[in-house]
C-alpha atoms as a PDB file:
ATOM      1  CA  UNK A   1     134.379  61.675 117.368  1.00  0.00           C
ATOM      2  CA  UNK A   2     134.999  64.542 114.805  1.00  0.00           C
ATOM      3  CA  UNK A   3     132.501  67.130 115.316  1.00  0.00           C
ATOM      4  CA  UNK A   4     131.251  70.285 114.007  1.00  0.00           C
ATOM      5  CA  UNK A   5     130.632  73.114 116.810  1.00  0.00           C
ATOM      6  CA  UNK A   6     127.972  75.950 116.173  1.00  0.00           C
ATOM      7  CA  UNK A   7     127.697  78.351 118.604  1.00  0.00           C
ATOM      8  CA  UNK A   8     127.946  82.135 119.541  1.00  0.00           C
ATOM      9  CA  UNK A   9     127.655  83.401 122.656  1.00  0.00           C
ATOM     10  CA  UNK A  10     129.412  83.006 126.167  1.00  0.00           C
ATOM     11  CA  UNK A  11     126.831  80.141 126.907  1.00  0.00           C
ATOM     12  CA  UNK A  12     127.976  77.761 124.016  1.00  0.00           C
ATOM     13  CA  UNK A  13     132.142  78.128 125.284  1.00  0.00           C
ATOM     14  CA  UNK A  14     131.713  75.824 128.344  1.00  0.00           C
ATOM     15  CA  UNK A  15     130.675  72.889 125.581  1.00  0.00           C
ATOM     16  CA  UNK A  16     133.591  73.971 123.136  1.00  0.00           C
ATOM     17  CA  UNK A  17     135.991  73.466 125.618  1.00  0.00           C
ATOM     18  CA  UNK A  18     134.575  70.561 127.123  1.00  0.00           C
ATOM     19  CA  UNK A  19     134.582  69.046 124.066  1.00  0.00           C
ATOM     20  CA  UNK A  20     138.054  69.768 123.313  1.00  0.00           C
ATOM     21  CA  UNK A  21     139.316  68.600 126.890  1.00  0.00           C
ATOM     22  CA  UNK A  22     137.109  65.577 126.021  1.00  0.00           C
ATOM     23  CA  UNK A  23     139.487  64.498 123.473  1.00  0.00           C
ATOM     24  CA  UNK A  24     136.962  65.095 120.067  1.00  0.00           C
ATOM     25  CA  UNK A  25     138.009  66.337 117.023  1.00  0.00           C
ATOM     26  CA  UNK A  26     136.737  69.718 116.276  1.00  0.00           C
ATOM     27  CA  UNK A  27     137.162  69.436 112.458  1.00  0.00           C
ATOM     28  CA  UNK A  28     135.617  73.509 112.651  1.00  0.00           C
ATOM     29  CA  UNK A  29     133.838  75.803 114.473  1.00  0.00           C
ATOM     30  CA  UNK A  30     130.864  77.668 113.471  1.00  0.00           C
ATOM     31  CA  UNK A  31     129.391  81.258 114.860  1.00  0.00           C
ATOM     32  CA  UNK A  32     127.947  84.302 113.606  1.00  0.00           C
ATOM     33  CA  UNK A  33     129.982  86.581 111.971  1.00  0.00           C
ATOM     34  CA  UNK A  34     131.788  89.608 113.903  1.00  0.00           C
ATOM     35  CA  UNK A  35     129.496  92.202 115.403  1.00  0.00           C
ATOM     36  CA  UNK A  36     130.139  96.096 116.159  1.00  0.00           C
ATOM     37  CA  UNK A  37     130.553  96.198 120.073  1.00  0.00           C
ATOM     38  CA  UNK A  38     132.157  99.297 122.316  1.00  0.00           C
ATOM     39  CA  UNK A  39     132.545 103.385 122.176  1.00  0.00           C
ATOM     40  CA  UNK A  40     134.398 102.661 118.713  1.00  0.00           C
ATOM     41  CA  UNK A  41     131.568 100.393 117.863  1.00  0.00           C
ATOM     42  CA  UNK A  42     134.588  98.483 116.099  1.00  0.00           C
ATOM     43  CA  UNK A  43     133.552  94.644 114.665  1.00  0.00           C
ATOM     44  CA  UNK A  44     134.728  92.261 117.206  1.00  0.00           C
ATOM     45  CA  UNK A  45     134.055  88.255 117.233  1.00  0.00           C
ATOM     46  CA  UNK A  46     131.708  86.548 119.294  1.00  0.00           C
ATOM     47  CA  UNK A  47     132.453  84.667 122.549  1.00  0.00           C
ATOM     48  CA  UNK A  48     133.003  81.522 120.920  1.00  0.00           C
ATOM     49  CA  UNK A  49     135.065  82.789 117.792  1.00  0.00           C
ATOM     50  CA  UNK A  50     137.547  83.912 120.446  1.00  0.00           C
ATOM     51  CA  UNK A  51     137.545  80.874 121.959  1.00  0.00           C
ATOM     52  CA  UNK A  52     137.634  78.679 119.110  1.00  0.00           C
ATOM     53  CA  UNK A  53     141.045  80.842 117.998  1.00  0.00           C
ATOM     54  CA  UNK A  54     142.610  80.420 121.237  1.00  0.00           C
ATOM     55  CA  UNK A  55     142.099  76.390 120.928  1.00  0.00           C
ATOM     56  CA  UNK A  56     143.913  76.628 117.155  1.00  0.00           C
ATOM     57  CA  UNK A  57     140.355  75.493 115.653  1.00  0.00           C
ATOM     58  CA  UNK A  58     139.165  76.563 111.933  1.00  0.00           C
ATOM     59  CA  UNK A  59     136.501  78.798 112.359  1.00  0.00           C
ATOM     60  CA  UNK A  60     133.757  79.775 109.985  1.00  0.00           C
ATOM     61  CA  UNK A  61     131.014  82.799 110.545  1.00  0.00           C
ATOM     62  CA  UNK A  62     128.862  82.728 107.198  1.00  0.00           C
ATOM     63  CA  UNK A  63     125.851  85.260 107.519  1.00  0.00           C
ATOM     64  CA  UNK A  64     123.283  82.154 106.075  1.00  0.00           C
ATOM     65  CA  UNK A  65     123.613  78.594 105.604  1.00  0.00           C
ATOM     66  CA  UNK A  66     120.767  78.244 102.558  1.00  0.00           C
ATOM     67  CA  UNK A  67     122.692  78.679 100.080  1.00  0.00           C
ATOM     68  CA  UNK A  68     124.170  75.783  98.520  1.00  0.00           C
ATOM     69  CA  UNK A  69     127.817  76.540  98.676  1.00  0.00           C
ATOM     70  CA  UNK A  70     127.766  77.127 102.273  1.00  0.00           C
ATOM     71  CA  UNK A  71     125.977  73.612 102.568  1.00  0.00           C
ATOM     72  CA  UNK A  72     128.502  71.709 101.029  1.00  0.00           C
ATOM     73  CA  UNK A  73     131.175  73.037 102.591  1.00  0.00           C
ATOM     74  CA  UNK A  74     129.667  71.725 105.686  1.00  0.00           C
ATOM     75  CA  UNK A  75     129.234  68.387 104.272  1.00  0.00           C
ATOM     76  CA  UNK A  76     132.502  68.684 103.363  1.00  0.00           C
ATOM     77  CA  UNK A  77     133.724  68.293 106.852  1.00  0.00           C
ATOM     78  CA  UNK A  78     132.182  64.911 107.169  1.00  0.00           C
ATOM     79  CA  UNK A  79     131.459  65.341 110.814  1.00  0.00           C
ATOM     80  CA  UNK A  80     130.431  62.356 112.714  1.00  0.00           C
ATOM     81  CA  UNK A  81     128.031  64.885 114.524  1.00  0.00           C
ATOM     82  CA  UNK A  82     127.139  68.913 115.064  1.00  0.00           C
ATOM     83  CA  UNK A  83     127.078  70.116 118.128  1.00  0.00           C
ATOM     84  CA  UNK A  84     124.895  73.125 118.209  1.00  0.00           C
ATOM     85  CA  UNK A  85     124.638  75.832 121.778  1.00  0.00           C
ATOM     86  CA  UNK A  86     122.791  79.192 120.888  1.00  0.00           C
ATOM     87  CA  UNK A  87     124.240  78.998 117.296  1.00  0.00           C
ATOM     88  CA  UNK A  88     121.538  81.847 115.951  1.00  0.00           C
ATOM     89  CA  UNK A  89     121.273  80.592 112.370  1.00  0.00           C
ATOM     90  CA  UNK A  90     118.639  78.432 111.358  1.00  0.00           C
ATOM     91  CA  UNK A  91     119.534  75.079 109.847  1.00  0.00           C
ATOM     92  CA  UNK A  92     118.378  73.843 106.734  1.00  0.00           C
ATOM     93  CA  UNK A  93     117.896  70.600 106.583  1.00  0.00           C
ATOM     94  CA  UNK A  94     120.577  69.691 104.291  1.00  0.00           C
ATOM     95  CA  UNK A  95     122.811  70.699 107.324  1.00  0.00           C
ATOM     96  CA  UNK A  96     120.774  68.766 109.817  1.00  0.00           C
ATOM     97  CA  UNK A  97     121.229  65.464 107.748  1.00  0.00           C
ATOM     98  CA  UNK A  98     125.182  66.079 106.951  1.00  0.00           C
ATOM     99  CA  UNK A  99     126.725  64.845 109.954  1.00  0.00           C
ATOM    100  CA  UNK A 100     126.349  60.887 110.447  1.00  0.00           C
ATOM    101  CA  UNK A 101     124.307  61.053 113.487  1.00  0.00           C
ATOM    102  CA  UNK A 102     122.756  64.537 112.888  1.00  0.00           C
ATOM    103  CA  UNK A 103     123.217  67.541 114.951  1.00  0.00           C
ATOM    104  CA  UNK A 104     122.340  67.737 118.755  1.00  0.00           C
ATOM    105  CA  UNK A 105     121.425  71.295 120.244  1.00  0.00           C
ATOM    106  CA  UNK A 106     122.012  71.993 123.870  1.00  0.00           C
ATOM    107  CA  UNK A 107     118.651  73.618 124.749  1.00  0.00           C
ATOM    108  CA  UNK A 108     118.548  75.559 128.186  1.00  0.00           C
ATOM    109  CA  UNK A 109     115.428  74.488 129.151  1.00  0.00           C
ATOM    110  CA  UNK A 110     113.873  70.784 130.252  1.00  0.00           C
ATOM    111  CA  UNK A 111     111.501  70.495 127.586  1.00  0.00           C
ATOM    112  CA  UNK A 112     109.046  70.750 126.309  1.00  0.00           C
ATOM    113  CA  UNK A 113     108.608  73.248 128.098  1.00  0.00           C
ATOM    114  CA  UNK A 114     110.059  76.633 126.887  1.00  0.00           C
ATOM    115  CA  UNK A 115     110.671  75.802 123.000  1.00  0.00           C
ATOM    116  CA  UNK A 116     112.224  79.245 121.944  1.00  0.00           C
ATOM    117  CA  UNK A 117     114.504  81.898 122.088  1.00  0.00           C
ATOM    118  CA  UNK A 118     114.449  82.748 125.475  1.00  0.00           C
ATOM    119  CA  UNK A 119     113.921  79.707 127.927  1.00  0.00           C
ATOM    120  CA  UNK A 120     116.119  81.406 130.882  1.00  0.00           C
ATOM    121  CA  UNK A 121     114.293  84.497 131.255  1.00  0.00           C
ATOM    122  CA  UNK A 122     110.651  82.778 130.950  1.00  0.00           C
ATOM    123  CA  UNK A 123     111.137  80.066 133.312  1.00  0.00           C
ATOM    124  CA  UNK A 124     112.059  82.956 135.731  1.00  0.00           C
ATOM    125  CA  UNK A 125     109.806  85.242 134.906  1.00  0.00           C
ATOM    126  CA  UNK A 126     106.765  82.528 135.341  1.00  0.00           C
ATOM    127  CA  UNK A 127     108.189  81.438 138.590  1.00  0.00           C
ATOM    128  CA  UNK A 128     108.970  78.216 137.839  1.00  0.00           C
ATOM    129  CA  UNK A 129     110.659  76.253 140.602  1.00  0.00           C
ATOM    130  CA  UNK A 130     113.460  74.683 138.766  1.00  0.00           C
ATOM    131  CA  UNK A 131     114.870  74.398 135.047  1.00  0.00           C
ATOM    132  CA  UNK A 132     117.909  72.780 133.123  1.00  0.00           C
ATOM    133  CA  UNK A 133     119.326  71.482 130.365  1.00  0.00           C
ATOM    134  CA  UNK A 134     117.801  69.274 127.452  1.00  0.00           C
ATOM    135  CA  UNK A 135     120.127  67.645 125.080  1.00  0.00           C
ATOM    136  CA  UNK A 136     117.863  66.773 121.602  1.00  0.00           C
ATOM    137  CA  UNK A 137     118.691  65.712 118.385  1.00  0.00           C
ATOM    138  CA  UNK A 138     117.872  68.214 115.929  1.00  0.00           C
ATOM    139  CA  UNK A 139     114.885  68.729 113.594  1.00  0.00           C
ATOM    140  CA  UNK A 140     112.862  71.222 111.443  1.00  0.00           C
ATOM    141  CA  UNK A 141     110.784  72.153 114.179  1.00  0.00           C
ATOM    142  CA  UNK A 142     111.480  74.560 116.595  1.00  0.00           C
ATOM    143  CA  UNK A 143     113.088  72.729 119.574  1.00  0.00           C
ATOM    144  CA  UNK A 144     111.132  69.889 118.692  1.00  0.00           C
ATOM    145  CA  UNK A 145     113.201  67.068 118.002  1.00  0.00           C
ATOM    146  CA  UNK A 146     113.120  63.952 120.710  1.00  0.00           C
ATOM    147  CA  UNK A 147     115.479  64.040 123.387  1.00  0.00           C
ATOM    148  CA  UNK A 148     118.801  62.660 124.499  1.00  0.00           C
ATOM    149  CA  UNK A 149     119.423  64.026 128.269  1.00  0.00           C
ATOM    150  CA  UNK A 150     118.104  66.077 130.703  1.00  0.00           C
ATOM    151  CA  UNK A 151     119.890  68.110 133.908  1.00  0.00           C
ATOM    152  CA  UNK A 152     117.590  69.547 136.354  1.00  0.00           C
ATOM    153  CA  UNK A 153     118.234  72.581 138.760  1.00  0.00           C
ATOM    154  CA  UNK A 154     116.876  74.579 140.753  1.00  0.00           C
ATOM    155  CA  UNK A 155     116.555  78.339 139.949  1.00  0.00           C
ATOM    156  CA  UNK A 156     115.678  79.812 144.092  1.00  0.00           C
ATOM    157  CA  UNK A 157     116.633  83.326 144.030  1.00  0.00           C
ATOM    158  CA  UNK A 158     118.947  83.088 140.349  1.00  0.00           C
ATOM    159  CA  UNK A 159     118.981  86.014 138.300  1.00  0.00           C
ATOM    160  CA  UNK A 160     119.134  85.145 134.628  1.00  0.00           C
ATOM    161  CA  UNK A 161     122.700  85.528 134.227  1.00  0.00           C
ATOM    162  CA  UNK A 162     123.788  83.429 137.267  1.00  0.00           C
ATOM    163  CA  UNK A 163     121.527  80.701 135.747  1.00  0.00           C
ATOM    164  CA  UNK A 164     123.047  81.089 132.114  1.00  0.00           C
ATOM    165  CA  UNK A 165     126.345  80.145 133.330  1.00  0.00           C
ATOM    166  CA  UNK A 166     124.724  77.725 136.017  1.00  0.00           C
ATOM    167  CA  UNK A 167     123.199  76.038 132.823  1.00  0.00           C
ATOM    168  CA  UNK A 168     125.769  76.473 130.548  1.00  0.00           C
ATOM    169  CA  UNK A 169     128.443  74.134 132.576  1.00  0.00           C
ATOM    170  CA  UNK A 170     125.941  71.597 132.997  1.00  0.00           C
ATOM    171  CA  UNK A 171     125.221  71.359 129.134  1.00  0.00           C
ATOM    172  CA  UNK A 172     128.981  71.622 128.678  1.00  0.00           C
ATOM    173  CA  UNK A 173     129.309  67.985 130.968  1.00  0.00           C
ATOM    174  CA  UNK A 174     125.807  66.474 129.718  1.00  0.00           C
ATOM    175  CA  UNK A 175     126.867  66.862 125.946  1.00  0.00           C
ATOM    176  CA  UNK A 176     130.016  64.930 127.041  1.00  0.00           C
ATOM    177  CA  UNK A 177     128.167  62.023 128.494  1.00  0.00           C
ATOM    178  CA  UNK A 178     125.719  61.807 125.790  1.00  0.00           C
ATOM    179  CA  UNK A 179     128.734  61.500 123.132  1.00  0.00           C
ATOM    180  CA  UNK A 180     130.591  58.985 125.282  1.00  0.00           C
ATOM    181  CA  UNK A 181     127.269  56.717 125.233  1.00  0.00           C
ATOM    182  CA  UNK A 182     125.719  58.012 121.635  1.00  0.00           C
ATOM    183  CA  UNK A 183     125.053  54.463 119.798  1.00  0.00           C
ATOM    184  CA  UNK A 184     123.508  53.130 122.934  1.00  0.00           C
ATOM    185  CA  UNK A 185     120.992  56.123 123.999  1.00  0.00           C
ATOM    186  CA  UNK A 186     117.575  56.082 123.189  1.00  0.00           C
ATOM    187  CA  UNK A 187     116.126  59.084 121.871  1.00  0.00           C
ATOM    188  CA  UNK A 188     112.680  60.249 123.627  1.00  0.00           C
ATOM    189  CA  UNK A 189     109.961  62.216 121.682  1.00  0.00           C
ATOM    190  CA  UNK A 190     108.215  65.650 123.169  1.00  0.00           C
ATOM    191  CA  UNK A 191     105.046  65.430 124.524  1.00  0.00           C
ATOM    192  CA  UNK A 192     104.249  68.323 122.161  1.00  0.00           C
ATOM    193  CA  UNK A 193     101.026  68.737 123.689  1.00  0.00           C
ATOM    194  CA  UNK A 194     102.710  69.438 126.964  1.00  0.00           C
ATOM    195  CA  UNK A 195     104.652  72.043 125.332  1.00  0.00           C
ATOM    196  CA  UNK A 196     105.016  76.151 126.230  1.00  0.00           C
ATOM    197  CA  UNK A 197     107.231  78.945 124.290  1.00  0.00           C
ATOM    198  CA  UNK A 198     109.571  81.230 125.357  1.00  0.00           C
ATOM    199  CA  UNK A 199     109.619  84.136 122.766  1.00  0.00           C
ATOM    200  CA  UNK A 200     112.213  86.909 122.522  1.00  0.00           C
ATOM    201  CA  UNK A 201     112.203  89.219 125.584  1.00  0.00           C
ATOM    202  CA  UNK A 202     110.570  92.726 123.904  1.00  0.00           C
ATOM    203  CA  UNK A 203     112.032  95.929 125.468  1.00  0.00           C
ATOM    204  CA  UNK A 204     108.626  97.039 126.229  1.00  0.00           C
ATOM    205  CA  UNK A 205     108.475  94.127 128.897  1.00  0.00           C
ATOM    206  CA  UNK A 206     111.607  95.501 130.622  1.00  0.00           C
ATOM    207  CA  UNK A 207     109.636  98.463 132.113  1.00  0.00           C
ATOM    208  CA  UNK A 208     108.318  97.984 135.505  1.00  0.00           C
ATOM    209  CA  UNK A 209     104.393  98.483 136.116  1.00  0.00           C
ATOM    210  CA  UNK A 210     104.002  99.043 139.743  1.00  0.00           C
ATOM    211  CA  UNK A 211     100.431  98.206 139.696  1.00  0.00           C
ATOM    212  CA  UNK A 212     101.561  94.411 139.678  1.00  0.00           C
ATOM    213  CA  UNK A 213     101.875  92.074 142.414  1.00  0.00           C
ATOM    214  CA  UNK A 214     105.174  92.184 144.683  1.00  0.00           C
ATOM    215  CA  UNK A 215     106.126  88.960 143.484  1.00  0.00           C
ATOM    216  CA  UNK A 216     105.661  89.092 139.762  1.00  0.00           C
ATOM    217  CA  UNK A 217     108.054  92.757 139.999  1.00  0.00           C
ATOM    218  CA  UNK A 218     110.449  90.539 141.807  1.00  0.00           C
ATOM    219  CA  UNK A 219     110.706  87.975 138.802  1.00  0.00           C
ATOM    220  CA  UNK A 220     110.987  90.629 136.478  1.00  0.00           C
ATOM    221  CA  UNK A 221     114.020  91.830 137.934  1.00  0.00           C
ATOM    222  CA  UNK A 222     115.964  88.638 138.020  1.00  0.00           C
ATOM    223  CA  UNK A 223     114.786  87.255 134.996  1.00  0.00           C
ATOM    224  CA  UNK A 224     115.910  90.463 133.102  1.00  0.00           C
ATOM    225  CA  UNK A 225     119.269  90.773 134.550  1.00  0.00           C
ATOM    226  CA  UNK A 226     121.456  91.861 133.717  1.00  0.00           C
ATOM    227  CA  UNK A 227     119.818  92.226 130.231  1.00  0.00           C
ATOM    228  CA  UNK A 228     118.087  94.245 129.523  1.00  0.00           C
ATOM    229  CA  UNK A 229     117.148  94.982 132.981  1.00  0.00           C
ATOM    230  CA  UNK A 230     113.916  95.924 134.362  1.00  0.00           C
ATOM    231  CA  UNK A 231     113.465  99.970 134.882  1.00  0.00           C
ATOM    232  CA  UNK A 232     111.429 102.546 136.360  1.00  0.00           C
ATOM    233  CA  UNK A 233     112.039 106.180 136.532  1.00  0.00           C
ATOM    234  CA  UNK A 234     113.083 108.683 139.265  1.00  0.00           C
ATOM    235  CA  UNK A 235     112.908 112.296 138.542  1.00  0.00           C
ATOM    236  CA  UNK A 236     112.995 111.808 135.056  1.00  0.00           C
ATOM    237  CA  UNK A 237     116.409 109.509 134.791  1.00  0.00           C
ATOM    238  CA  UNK A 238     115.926 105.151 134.151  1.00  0.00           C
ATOM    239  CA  UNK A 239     116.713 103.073 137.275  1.00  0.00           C
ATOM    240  CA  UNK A 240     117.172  99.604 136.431  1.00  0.00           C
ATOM    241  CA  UNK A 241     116.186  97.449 138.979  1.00  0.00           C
ATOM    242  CA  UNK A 242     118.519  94.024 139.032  1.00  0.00           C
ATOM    243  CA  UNK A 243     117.913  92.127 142.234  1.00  0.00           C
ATOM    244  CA  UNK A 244     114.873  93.072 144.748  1.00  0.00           C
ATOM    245  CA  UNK A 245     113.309  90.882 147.978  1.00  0.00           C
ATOM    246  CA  UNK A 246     109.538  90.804 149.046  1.00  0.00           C
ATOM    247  CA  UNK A 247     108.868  93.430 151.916  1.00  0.00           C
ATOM    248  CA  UNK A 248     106.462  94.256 154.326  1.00  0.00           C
ATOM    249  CA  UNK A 249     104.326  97.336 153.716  1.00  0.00           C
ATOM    250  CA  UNK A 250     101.500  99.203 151.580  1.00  0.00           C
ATOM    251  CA  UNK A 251     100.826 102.219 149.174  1.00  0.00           C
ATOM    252  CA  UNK A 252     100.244 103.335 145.903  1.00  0.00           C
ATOM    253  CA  UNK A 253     101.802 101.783 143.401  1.00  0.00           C
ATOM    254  CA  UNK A 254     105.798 102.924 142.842  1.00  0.00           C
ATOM    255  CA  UNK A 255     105.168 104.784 145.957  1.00  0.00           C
ATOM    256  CA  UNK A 256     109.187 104.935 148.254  1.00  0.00           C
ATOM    257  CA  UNK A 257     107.160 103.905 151.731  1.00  0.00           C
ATOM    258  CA  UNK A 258     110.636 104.684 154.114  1.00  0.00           C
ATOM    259  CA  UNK A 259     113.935 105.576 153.781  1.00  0.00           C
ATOM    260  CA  UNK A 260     114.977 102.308 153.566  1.00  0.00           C
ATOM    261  CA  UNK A 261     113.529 102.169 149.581  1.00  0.00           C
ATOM    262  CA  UNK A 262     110.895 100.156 150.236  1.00  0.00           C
ATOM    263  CA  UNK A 263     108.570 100.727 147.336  1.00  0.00           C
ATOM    264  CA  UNK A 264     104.560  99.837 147.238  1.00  0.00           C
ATOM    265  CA  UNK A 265     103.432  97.420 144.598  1.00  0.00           C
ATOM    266  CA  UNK A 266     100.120  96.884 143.345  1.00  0.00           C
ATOM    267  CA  UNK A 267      99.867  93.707 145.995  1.00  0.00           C
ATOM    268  CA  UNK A 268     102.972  94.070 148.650  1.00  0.00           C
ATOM    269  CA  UNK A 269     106.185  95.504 148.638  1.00  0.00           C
ATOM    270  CA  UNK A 270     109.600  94.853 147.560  1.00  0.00           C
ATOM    271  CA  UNK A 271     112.912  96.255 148.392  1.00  0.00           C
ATOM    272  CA  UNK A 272     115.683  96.501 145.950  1.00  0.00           C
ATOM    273  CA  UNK A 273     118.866  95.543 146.239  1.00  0.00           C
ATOM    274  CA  UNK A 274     120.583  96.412 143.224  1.00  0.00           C
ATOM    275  CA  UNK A 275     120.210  98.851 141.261  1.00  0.00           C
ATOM    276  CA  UNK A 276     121.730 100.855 138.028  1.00  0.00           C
ATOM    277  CA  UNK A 277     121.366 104.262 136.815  1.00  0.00           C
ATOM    278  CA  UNK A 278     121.886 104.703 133.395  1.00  0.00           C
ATOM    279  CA  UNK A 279     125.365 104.564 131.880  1.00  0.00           C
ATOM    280  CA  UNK A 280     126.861 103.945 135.364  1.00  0.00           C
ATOM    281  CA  UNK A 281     127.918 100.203 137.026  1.00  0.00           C
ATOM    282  CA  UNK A 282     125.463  98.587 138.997  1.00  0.00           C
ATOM    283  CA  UNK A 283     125.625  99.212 142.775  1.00  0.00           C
ATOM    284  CA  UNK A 284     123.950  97.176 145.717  1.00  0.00           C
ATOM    285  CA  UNK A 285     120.861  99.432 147.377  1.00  0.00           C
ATOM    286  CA  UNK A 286     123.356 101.385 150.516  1.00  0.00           C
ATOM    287  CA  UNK A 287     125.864 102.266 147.666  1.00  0.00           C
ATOM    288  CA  UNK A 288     122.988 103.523 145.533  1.00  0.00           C
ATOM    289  CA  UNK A 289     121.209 105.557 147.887  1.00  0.00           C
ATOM    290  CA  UNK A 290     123.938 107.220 149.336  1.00  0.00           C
ATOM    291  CA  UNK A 291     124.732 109.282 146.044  1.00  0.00           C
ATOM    292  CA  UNK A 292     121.045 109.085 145.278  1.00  0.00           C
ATOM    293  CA  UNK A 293     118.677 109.876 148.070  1.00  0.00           C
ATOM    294  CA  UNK A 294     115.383 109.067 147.466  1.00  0.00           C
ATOM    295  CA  UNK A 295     112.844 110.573 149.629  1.00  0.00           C
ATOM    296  CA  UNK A 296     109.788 108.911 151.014  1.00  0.00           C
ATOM    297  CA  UNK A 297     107.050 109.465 149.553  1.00  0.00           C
ATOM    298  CA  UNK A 298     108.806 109.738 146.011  1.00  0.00           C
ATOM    299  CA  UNK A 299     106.346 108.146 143.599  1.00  0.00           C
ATOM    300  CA  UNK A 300     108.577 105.685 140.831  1.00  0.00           C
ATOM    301  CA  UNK A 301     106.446 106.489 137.011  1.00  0.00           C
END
């Protein structure tokens, strides 16, 4: 098939290459435009740009696609379908009709549950037992169009970047089956009423409240890492707090309970297990504490 690729981030390059090993035509690729990134804060292209150049594909990063220039040099293409993976531009509908059989998103999430910009995180973060990959066809909506494949997995102890790439290899593969069989699948409509969202993570979730249960500050820190972490504060300087386990023990809240970094929750205990201080790597908890003692007793704000 000849197909038109949207995507940005390192998520969407398992599909592009897929794709390309698959034997499609990638008639173009589409991402968003080059972002300042370092020290030198210098503009650098996106994960899939890179990727896209490396393959010897056209690549295109317009900052909208309402205008009506931009639309018809997407129809243009005359794609037999888009292929869309954490693009980040909204799609007007004149881009959604274009291709011959529409555009198909690869959606990290089994909806309809966790519609949004954030599926990964909130299925972790609500302590949902498993997740995966939804392959729809495209609509107005948000995530709402009916659905081509599903992938299931489950998420144990993940962290939300061991899932993303987890996920992102098993859209890759399901986005080649569903091409292979395209004419003969039949497209399944949401239970919309069965549907939950999964907004933007805010910063002001990423700091910890000790006065929650054990297993909620758990969640927290794998479904914010490695971005933007979860964090408390020791003497003044931001710990994140990337990977933890449940513990035995009691206190007040943020309270160190041994030497061992145990720390008191509002319900339970956790330990961490890795941690980061700001503007230094990320260490596992023996590493951390032996350049950073932290007495018992030491109450975490």
């Amino acid at each position: 098939m000849t197909i038109a690729f949207m995507g940005t981030p390192d998520f969407a390059v398992p599909a592009l290459v897929a794709l390309h090993e698959a034997g499609h035509e990638l008639v173009c690729v589409y991402t968003q435009p080059p972002s300042p990134a370092g020290r030198g804060k210098k503009l650098q292209p996106s994960p899939v740009h890179r990727k896209a150049k490396e393959l010897g594909i056209e690549v295109r990063h317009p900052t909208s696609l309402k205008n009506q220039d931009a639309q018809a040099e997407f129809a243009a293409l005359q794609a037999d379908v888009a292929v869309v993976s954490a693009y980040g531009l909204i799609l007007p509908q004149a881009v959604l009709d274009a291709p011959s059989y529409g555009c198909l998103n690869i959606h990290a999430s089994i909806l309809p549950r966790w519609r949004g910009a954030a599926p990964i995180h909130r299925a972790i973060l609500a302590g949902d037992a498993e997740t995966g990959v939804t392959i729809m066809q495209m609509e107005a909506g948000l995530d709402t169009g009916p659905m081509l494949a599903k992938v299931i997995t489950p998420i144990d102890a993940k962290t939300t970047g061991e899932l993303t790439e987890e996920l992102a290899e098993l859209g890759a593969n399901a986005m080649v089956g569903v091409l292979n069989d395209l004419e003969h699948l039949a497209a399944i409509p949401q239970d919309d009423g069965a549907a939950t969202y999964a907004p933007k993570i805010d910063k002001a979730e990423a700091r910890i409240d000790w006065s929650k249960p054990a297993e909620e500050i758990e969640r927290l820190a794998r479904g914010l890492a490695p971005f933007p972490g979860a964090w408390s504060e020791s003497d003044g300087e931001r710990v994140k707090l990337l990977r933890a386990e449940l513990a035995e023990g009691s206190g007040n809240p943020g309270e160190v309970l041994n030497e061992d970094f145990t720390i008191a929750c509002g319900s339970g205990a956790i330990r961490p297990l890795r941690l980061q201080r700001a503007g230094k790597p990320a260490m596992d908890r023996e590493d951390f504490l032996r350049g950073n003692p932290i007495a018992k007793g030491t109450i975490l704000s």
